[in-house]
C-alpha atoms as a PDB file:
ATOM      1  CA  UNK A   1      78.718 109.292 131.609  1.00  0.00           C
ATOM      2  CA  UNK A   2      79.093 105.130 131.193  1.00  0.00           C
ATOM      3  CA  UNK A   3      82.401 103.813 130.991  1.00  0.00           C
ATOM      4  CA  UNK A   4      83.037 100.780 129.219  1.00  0.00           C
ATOM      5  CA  UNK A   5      85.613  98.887 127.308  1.00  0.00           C
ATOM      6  CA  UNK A   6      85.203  99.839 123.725  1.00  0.00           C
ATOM      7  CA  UNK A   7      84.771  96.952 121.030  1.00  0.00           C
ATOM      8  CA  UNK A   8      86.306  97.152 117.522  1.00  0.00           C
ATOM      9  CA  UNK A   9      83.946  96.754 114.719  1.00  0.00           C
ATOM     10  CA  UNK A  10      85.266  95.175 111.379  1.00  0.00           C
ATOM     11  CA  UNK A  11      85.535  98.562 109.724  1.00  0.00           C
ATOM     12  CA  UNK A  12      87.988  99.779 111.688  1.00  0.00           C
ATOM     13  CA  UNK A  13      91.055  97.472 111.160  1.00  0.00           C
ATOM     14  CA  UNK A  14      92.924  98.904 108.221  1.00  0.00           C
ATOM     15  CA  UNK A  15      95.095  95.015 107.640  1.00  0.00           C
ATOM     16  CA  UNK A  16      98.557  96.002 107.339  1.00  0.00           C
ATOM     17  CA  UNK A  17     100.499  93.166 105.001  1.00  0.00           C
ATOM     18  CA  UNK A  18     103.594  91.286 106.326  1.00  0.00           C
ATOM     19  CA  UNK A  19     106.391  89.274 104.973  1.00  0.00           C
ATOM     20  CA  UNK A  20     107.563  86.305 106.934  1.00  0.00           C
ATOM     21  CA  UNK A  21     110.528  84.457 106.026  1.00  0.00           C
ATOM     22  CA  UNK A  22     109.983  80.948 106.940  1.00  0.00           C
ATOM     23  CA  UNK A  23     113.673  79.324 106.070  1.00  0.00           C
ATOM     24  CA  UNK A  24     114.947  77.260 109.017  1.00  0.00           C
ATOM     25  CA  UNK A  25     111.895  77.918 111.175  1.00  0.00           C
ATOM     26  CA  UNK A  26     110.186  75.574 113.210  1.00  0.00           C
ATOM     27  CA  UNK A  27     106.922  74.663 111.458  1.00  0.00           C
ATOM     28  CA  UNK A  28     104.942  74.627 115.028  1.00  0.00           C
ATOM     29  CA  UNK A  29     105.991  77.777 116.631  1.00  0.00           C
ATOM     30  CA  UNK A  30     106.255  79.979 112.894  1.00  0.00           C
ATOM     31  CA  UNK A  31     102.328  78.649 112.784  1.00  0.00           C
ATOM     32  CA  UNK A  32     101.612  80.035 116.035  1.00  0.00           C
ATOM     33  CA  UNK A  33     103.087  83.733 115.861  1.00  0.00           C
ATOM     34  CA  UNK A  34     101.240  83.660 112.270  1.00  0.00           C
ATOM     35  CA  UNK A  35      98.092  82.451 113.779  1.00  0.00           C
ATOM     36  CA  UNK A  36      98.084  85.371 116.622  1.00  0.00           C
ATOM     37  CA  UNK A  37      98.907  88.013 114.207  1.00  0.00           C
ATOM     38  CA  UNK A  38      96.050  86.694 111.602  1.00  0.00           C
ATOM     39  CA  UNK A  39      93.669  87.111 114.856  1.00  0.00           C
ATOM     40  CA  UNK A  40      94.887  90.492 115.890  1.00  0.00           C
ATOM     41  CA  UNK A  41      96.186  89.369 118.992  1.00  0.00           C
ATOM     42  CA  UNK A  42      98.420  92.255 119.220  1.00  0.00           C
ATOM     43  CA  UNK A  43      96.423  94.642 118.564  1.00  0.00           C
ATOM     44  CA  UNK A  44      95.525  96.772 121.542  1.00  0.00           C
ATOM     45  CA  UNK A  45      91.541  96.615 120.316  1.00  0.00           C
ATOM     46  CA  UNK A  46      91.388  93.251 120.447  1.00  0.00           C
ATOM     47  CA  UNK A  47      87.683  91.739 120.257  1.00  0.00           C
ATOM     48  CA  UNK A  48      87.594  87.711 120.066  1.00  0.00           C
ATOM     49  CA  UNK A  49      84.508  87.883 117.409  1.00  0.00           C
ATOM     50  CA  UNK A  50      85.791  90.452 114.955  1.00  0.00           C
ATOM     51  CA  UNK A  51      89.004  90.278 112.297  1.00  0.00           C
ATOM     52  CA  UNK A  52      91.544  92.620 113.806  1.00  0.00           C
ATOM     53  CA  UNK A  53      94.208  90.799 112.230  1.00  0.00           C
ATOM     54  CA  UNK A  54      96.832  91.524 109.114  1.00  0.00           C
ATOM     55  CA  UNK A  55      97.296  90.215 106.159  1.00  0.00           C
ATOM     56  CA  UNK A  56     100.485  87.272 105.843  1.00  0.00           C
ATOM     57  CA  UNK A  57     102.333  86.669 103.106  1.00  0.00           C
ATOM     58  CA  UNK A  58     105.246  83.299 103.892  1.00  0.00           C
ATOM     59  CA  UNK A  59     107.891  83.278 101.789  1.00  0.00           C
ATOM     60  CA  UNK A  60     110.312  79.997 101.899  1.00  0.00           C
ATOM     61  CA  UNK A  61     107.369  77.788 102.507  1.00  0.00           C
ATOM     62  CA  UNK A  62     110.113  74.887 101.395  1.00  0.00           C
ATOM     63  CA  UNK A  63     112.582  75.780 103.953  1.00  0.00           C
ATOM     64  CA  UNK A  64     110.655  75.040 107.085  1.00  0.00           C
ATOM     65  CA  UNK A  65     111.989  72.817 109.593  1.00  0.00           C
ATOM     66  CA  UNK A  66     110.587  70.028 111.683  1.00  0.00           C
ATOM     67  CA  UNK A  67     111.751  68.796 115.135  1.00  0.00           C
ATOM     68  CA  UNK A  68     112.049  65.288 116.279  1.00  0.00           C
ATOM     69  CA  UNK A  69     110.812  62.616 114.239  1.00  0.00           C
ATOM     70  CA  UNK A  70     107.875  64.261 112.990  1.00  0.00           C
ATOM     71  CA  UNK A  71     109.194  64.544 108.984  1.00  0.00           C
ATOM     72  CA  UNK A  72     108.320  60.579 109.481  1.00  0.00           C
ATOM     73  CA  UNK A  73     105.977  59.812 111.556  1.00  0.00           C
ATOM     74  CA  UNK A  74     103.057  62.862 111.537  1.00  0.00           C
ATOM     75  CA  UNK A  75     100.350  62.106 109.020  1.00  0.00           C
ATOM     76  CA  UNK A  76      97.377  64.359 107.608  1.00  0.00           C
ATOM     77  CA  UNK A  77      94.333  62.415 106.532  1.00  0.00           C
ATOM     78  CA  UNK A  78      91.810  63.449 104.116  1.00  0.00           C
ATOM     79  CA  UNK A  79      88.747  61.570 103.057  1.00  0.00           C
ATOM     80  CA  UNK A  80      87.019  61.621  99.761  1.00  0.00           C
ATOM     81  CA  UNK A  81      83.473  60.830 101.524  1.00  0.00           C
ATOM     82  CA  UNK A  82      83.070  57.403  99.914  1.00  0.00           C
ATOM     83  CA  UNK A  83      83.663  54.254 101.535  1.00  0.00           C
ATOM     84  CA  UNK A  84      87.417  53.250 102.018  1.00  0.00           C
ATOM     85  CA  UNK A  85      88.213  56.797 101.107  1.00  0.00           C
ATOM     86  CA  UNK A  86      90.754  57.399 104.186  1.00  0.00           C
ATOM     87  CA  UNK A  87      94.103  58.951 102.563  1.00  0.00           C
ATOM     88  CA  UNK A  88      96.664  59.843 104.069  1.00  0.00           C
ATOM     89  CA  UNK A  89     100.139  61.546 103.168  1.00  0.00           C
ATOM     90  CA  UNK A  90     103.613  62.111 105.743  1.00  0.00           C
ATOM     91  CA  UNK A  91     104.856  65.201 106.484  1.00  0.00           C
ATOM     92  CA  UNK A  92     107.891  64.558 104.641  1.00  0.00           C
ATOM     93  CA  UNK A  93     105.707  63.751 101.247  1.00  0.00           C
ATOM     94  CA  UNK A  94     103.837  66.604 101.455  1.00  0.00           C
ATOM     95  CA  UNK A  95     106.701  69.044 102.566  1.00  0.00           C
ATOM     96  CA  UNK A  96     108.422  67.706  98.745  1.00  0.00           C
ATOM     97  CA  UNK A  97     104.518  68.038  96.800  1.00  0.00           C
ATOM     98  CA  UNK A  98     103.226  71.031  98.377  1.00  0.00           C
ATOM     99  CA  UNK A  99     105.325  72.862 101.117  1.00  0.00           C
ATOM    100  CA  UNK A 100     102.324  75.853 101.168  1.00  0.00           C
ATOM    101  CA  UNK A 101      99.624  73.036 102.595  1.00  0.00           C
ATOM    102  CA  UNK A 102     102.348  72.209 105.496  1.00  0.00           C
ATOM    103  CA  UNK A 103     102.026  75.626 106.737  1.00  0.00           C
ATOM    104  CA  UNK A 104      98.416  76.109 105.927  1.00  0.00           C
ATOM    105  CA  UNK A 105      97.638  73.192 107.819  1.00  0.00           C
ATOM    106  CA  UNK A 106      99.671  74.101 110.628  1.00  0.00           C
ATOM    107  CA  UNK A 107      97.892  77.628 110.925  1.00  0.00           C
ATOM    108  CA  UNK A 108      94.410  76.347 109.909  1.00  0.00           C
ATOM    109  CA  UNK A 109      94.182  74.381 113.408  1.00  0.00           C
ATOM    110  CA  UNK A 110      95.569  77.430 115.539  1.00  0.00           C
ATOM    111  CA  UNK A 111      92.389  79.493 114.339  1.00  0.00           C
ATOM    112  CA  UNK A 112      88.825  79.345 115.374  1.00  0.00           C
ATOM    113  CA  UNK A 113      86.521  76.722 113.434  1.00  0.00           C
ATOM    114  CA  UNK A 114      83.861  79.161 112.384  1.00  0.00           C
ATOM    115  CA  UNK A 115      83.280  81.481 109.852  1.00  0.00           C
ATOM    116  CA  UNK A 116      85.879  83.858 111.546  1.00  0.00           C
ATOM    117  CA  UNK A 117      88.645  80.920 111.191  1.00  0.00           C
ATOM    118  CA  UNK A 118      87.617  80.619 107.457  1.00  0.00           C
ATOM    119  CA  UNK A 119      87.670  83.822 106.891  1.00  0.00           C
ATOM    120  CA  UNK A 120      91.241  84.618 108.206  1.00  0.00           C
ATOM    121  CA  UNK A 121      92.286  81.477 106.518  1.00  0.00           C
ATOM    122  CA  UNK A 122      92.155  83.708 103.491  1.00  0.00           C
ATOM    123  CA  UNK A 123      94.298  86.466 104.874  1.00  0.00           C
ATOM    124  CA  UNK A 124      97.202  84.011 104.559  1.00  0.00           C
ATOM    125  CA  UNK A 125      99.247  83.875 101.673  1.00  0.00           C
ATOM    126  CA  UNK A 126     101.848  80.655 101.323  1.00  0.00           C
ATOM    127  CA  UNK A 127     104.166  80.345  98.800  1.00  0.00           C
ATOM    128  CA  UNK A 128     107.044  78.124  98.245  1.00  0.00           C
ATOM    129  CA  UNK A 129     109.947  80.247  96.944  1.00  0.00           C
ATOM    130  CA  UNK A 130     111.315  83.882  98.003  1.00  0.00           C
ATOM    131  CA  UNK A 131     109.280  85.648  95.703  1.00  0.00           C
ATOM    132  CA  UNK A 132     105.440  86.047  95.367  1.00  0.00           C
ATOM    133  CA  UNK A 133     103.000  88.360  93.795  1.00  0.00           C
ATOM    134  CA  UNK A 134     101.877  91.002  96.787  1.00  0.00           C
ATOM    135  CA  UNK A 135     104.335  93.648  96.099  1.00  0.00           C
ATOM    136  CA  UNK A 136     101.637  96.641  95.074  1.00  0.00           C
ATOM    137  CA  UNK A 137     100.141  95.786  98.594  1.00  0.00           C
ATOM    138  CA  UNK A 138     103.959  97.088 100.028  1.00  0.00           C
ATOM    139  CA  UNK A 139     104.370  94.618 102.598  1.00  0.00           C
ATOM    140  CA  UNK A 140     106.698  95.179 105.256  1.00  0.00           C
ATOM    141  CA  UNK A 141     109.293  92.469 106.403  1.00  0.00           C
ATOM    142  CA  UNK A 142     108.145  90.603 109.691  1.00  0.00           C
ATOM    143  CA  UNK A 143     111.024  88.772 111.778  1.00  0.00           C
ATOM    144  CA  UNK A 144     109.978  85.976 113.805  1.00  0.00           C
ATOM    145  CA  UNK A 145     113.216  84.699 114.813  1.00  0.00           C
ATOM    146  CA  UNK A 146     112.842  86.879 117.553  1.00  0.00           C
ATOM    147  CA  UNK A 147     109.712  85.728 118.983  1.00  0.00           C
ATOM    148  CA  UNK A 148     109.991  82.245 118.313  1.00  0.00           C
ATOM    149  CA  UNK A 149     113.954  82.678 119.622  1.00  0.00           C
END
């Protein structure tokens, strides 16, 4: 008889779908319990190259908090692929014209970059007030206040 860890495959994980209320949380440590959850990091099956991970929905994407100076001084840059086509945008800009990107960025860069990362990218679900449209998938609340303490 071989023994052997066993290795999930992507049929088995079911995805349950979780709420996370993101008012007064800091942006940094809110993206990195969301990251480990998209990954299925605590799931017991773990396997680095399959999705074991749930499905997030973050509510109060326009409540999230920022330590330090960082409102100010972080900058994203994007470029349109043309010459001189460097834009950027502060954290405090784009917290007031799209609060969901803050977050998305946030978790985007805690996640692999490969096909896995892009695909768990779209198990995340930002939105900026306290409601949102996932209530036939019956997701259950999530508290991270007590992780992130």
């Amino acid at each position: 008889m071989k023994k052997y860890t066993p290795s999930a495959k992507s049929t088995d994980n079911k995805g349950k779908w979780l709420v996370v209320d993101a008012d007064g949380a800091v942006l940094g440590r809110l993206a990195s319990v969301v990251a480990a959850r998209l990954r299925g990091k605590h799931n017991p099956m773990f396997t680095p190259h399959v999705d074991c991970g749930d499905f997030i929905v973050v509510v109060n994407a326009d409540k999230i908090r920022m330590t330090g100076n960082k409102l100010q001084q972080k900058t994203y840059y994007r470029h349109s692929g043309y010459v001189g086509g460097l834009k950027s945008i502060t954290a405090e800009k784009l917290l007031v014209k799209s609060p969901e990107d803050l977050i998305r960025f946030a978790v985007r860069g805690m996640l692999p970059k490969n096909s896995l990362g892009r695909d768990l990218c779209k198990k995340l679900k930002v939105y900026a007030g306290p409601t949102h449209p996932h209530e036939a998938q019956q997701p259950e609340p999530f508290d991270v206040s007590k992780l992130i303490g």
